[in-house]
Protein backbone atom coordinates (compact mmCIF):
# COMPACT_ATOMS: atom_id res chain seq x y z
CA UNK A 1 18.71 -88.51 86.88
CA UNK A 2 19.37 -85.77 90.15
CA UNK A 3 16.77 -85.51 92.53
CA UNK A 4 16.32 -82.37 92.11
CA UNK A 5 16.81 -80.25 89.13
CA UNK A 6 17.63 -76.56 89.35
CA UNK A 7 17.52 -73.97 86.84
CA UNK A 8 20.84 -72.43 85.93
CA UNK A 9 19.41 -69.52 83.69
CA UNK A 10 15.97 -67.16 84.17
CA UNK A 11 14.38 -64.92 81.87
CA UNK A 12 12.67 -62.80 84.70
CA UNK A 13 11.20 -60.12 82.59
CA UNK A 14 9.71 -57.16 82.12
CA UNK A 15 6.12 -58.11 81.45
CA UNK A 16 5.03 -57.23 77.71
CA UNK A 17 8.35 -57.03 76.49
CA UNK A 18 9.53 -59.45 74.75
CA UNK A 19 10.03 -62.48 77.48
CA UNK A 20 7.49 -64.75 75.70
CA UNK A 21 9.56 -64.81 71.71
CA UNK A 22 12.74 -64.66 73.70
CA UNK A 23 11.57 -68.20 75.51
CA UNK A 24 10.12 -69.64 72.08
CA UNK A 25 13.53 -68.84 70.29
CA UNK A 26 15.16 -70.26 72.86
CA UNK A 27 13.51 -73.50 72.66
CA UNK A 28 14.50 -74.08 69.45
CA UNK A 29 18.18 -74.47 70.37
CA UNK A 30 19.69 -78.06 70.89
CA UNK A 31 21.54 -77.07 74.39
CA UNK A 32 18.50 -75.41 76.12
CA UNK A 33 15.14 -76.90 77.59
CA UNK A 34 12.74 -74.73 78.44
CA UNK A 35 9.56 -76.49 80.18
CA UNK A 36 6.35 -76.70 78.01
CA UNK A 37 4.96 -74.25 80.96
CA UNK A 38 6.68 -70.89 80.36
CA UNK A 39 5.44 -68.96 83.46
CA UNK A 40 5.77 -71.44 86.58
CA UNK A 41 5.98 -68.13 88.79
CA UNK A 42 7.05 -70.42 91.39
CA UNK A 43 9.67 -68.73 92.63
CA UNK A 44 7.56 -65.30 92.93
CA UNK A 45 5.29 -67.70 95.24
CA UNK A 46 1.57 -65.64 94.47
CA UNK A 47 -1.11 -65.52 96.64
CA UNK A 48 -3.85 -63.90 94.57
CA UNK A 49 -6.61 -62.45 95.46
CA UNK A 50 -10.11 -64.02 95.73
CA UNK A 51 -11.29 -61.73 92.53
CA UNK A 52 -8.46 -62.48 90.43
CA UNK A 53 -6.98 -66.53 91.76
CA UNK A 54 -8.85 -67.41 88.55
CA UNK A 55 -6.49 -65.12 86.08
CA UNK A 56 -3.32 -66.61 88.14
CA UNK A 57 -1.62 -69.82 86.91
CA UNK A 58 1.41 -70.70 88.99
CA UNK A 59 3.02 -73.48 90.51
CA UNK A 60 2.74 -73.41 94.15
CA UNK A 61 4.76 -76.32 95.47
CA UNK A 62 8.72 -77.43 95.17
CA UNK A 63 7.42 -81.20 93.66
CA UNK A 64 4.83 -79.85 90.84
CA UNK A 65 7.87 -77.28 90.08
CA UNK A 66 10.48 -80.10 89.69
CA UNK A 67 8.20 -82.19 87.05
CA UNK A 68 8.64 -79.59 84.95
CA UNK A 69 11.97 -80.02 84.12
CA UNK A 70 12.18 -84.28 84.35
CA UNK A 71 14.62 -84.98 81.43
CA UNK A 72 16.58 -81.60 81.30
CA UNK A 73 19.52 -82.83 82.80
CA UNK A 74 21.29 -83.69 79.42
CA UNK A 75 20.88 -80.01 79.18
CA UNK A 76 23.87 -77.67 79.05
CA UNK A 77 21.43 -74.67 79.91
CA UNK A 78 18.36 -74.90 81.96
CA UNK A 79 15.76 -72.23 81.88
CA UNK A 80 12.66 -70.73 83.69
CA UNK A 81 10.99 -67.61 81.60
CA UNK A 82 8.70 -65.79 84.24
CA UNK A 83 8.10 -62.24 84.02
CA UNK A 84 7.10 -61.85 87.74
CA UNK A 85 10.53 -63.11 88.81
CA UNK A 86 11.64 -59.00 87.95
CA UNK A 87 9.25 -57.04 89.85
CA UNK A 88 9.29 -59.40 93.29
CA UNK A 89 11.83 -58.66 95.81
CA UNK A 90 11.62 -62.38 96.98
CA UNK A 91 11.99 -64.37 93.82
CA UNK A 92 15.09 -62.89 93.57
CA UNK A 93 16.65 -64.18 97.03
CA UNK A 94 14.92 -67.44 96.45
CA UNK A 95 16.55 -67.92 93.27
CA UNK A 96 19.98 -67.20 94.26
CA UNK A 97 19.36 -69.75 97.62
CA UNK A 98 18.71 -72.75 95.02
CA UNK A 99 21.11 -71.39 91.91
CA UNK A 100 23.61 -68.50 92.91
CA UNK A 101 25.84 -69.25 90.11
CA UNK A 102 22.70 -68.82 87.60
CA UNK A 103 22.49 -66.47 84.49
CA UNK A 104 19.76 -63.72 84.85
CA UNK A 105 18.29 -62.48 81.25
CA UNK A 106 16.42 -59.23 81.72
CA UNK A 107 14.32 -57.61 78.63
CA UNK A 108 13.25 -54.43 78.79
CA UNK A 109 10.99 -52.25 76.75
CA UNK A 110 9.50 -47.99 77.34
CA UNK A 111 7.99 -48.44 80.62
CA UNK A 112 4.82 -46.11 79.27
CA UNK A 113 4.23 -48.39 76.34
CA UNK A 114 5.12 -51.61 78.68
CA UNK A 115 2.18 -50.30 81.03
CA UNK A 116 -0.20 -49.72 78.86
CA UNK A 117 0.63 -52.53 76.24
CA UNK A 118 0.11 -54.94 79.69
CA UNK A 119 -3.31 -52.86 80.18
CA UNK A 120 -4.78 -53.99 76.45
CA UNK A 121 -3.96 -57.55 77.55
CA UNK A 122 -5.72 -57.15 80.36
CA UNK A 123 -8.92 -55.58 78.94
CA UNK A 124 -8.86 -58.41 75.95
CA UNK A 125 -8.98 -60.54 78.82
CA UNK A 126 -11.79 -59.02 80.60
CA UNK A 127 -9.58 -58.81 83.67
CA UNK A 128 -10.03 -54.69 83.64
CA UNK A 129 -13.06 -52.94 82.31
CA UNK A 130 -11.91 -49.56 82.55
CA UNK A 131 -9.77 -46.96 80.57
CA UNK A 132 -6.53 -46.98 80.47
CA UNK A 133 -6.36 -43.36 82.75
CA UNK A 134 -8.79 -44.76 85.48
CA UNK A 135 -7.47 -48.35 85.42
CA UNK A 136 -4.09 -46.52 85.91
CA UNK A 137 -4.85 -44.31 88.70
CA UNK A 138 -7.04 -46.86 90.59
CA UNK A 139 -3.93 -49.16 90.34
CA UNK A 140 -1.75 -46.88 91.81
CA UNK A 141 -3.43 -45.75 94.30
CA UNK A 142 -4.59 -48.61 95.96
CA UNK A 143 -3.06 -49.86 98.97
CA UNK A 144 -2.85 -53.55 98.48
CA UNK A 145 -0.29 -54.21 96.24
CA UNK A 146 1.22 -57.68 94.70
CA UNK A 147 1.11 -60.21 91.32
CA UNK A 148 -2.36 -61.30 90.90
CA UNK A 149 -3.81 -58.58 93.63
CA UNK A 150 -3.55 -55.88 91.83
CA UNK A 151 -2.01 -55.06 87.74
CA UNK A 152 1.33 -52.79 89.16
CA UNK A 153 1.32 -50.68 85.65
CA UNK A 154 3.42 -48.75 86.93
CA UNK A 155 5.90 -50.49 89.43
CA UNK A 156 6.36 -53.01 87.13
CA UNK A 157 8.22 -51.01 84.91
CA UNK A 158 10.42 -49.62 88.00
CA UNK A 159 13.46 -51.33 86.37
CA UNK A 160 16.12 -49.19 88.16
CA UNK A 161 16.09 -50.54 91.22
CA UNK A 162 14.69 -54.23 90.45
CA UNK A 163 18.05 -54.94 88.31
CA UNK A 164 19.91 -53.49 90.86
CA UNK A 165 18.35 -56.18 93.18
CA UNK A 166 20.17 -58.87 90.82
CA UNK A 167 22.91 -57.34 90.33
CA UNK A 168 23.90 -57.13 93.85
CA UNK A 169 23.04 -60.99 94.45
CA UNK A 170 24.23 -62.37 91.70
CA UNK A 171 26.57 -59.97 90.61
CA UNK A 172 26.98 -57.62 87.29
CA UNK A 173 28.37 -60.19 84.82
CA UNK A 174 25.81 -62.97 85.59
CA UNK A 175 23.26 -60.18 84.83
CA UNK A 176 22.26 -59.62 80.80
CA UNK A 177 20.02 -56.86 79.90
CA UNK A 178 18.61 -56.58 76.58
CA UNK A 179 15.97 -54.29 74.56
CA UNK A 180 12.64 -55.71 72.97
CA UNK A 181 13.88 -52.91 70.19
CA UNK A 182 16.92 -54.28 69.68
CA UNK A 183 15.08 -57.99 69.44
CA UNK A 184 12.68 -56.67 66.84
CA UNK A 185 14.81 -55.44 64.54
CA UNK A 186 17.97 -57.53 65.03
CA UNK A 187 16.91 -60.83 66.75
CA UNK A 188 20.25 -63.16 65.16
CA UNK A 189 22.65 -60.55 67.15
CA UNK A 190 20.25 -60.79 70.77
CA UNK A 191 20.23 -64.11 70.48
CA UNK A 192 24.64 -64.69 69.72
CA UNK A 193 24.70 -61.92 72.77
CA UNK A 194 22.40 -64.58 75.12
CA UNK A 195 23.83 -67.67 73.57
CA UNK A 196 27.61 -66.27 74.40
CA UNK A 197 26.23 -65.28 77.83
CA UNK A 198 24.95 -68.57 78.38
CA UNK A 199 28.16 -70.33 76.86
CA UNK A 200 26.58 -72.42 74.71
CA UNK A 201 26.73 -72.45 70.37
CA UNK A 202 25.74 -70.06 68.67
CA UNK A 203 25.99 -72.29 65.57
CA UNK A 204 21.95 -73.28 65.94
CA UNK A 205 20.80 -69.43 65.48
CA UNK A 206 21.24 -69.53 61.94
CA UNK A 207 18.45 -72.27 61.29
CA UNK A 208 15.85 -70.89 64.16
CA UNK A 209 13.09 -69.05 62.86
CA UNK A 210 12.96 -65.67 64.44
CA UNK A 211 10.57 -63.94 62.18
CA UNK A 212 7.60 -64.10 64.55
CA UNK A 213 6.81 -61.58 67.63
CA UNK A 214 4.84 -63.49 70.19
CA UNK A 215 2.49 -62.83 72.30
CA UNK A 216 1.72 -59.07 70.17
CA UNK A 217 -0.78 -57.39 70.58
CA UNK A 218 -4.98 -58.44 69.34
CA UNK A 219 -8.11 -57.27 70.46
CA UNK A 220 -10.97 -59.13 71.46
CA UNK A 221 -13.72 -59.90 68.88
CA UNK A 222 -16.46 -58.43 70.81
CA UNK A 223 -17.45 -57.10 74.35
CA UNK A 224 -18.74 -60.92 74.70
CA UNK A 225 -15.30 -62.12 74.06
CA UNK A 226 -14.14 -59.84 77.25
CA UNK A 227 -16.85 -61.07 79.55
CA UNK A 228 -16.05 -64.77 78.38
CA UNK A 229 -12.50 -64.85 79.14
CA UNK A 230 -12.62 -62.98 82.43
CA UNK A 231 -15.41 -64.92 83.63
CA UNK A 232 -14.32 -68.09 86.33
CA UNK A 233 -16.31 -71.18 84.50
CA UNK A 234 -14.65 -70.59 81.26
CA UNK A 235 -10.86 -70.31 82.92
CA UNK A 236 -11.71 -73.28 84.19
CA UNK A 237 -12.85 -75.08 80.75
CA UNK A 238 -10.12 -73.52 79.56
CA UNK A 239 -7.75 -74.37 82.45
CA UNK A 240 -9.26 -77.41 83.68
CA UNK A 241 -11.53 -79.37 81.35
CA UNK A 242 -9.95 -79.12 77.72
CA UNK A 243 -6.34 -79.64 77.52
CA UNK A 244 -4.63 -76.41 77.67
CA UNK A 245 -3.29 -76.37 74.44
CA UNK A 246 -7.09 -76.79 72.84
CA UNK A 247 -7.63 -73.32 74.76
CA UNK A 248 -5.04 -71.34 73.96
CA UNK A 249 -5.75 -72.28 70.00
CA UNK A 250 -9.44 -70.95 70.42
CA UNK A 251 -8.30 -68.16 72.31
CA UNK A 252 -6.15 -67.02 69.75
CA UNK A 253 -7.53 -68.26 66.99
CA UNK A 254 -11.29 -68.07 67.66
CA UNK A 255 -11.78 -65.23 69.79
CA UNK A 256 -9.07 -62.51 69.31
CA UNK A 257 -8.44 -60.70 66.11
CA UNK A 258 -5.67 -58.31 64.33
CA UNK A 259 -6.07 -54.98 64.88
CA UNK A 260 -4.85 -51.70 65.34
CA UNK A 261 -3.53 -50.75 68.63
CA UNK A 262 -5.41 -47.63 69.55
CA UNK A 263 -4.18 -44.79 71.12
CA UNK A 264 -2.86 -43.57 74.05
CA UNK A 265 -4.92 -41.47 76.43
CA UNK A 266 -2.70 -38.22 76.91
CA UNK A 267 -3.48 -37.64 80.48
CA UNK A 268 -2.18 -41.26 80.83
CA UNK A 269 0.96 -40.70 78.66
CA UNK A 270 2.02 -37.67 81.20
CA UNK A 271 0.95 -38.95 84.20
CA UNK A 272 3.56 -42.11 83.37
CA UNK A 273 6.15 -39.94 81.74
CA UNK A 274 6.30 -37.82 85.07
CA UNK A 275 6.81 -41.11 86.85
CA UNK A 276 9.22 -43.13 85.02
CA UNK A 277 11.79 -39.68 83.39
CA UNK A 278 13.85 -40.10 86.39
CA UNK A 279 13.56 -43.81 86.93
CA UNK A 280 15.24 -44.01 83.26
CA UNK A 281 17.65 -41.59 84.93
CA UNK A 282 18.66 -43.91 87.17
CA UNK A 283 19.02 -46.53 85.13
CA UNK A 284 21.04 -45.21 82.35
CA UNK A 285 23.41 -44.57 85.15
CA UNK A 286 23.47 -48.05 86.80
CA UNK A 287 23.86 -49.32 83.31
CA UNK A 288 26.39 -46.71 82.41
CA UNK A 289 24.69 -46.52 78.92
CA UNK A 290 21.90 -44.42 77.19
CA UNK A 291 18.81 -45.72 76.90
CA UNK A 292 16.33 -43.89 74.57
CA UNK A 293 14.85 -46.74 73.39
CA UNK A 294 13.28 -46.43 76.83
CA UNK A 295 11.36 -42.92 75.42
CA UNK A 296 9.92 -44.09 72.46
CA UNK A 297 6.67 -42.97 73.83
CA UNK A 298 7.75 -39.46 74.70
CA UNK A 299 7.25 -36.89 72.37
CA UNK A 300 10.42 -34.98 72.45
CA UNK A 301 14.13 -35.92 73.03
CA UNK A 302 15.16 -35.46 76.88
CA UNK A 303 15.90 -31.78 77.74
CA UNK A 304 19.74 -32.89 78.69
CA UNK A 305 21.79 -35.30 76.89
CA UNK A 306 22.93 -38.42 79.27
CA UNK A 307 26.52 -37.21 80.21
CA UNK A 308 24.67 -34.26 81.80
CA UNK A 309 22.30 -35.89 83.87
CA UNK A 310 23.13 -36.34 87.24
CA UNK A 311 24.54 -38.63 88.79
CA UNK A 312 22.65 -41.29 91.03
CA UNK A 313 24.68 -43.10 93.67
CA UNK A 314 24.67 -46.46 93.88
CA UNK A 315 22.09 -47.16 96.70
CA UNK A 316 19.87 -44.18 96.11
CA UNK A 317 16.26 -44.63 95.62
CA UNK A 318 14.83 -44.07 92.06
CA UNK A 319 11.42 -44.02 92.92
């Protein structure tokens, strides 16, 4: 066994779309291991806030981060699936000091329904109490910014300029982007695009199950669900003192329920729209492909078509 084992692929994100069925299909084929603990975050290195270290599982040191992945080295394909690894500017160069010759998998999803799909987590969770427009605002403005300090709705679907970051480490073809569309409604071809990417078989898709979404959304069964999970003693029970798979089952089987998403608060749909129309701009252009499965949320097709928008220069801001 090496000393130290490496990760040679990451599924850095975007949160809410898609990262958490991509990892669970993933495990299911013969040539990957993914570790039991899907968001490590270690390489995103958090230092939460005193209100929220209780919401905030990581892995803070090189050894804990290492056990994770004892026995992968018969593995062609080595992964890490943490959403954070997108939106920070450091897990990026970290990444590429350990593995510069890794495979990044990026999934993206409408940046307006990404935001607020993250906010109804996060009010099941009791981690926000209120709407969707305050939350929002409050968010934004507020000057102290990172992953477990404050929610970043809205720079966490900044994707322009956050691929670009990989991109220009690890270069264009050892970058994948992909859709949570696209893995909805077509998951066998995402997963022969990733498993080419990766260069491993393909063979193994055709006996995975792909026909559940995880991680969709459910509300909480009462306001006393909310103040239960956001509260610190029963993270730790659930964290700490029953073993973690015991309460994740309750969680999701005890204390959530199906239900409609409900929806959007308009003031909150333009204030995002205004926001993110020319960060999609920009991205269609670094991509070099139309996107409009990144306006799902907006009520009418873009005023110009793509070939007419203009063009964004390489290291231009999009924000």
């Amino acid at each position: 066994m090496r000393d130290s084992i490496w990760p040679n692929f990451y599924i850095v994100g975007a949160v809410k779309s898609g990262t958490t069925s991509l990892y669970a299909y993933l495990r299911q084929h013969p040539q990957v291991f993914l570790p039991n603990w899907k968001e490590p975050h270690f390489f995103t290195q958090p230092q939460p806030s005193r209100e929220q270290a209780h919401l905030i599982r990581y892995v803070a040191d090189a050894a804990h981060y290492q056990h994770l992945y004892q026995g992968a080295d018969a593995f062609p394909r080595i992964g890490d699936a943490s959403p954070s690894y997108l939106w920070c500017p450091a897990a990026a160069q970290r990444i590429h000091q350990v593995a510069p010759d890794a495979k990044i998998i990026v999934i993206l999803r409408d940046p307006v329904e990404r935001a607020y799909a993250q906010y109804l987590m996060d009010f099941a969770e009791g981690a926000v109490h209120l709407p969707f427009v305050q939350a929002l605002r409050r968010d934004w403005e507020r000057p102290d910014k990172g992953w477990g300090i404050s929610q970043l709705y809205v720079e966490l679907g900044q994707y322009s300029e956050q691929i670009r970051r990989y991109q220009a480490l690890f270069g264009q073809d050892q970058v994948l982007v992909l859709l949570l569309e696209d893995l909805k409604k077509r998951p066998r071809a995402v997963l022969e695009a990733v498993t080419g990417f990766l260069g491993i078989d393909a063979g193994p898709i055709a006996a995975m199950d792909l026909d559940k979404a995880y991680n969709a959304h459910r509300s909480a069964r009462g306001e006393w669900v909310r103040y239960l999970a956001g509260s610190r003693i029963s993270r730790f029970i659930g964290d700490v003192v029953l073993p973690r798979a015991w309460g994740k089952y309750i969680w999701q089987h005890w204390l959530l329920c199906d239900h409609d998403k409900p929806a959007m608060d308009e003031d909150a749909r333009n204030f995002l729209q205004e926001i993110y129309a020319p960060e999609i701009v920009a991205l269609e252009q670094l991509l070099g492909r139309p996107l409009p499965e990144l306006r799902l949320s907006w009520r009418e097709a873009p005023r110009r078509p793509f070939h007419e928008a203009p063009v964004i220069r390489q290291g231009s801001s999009s924000s």
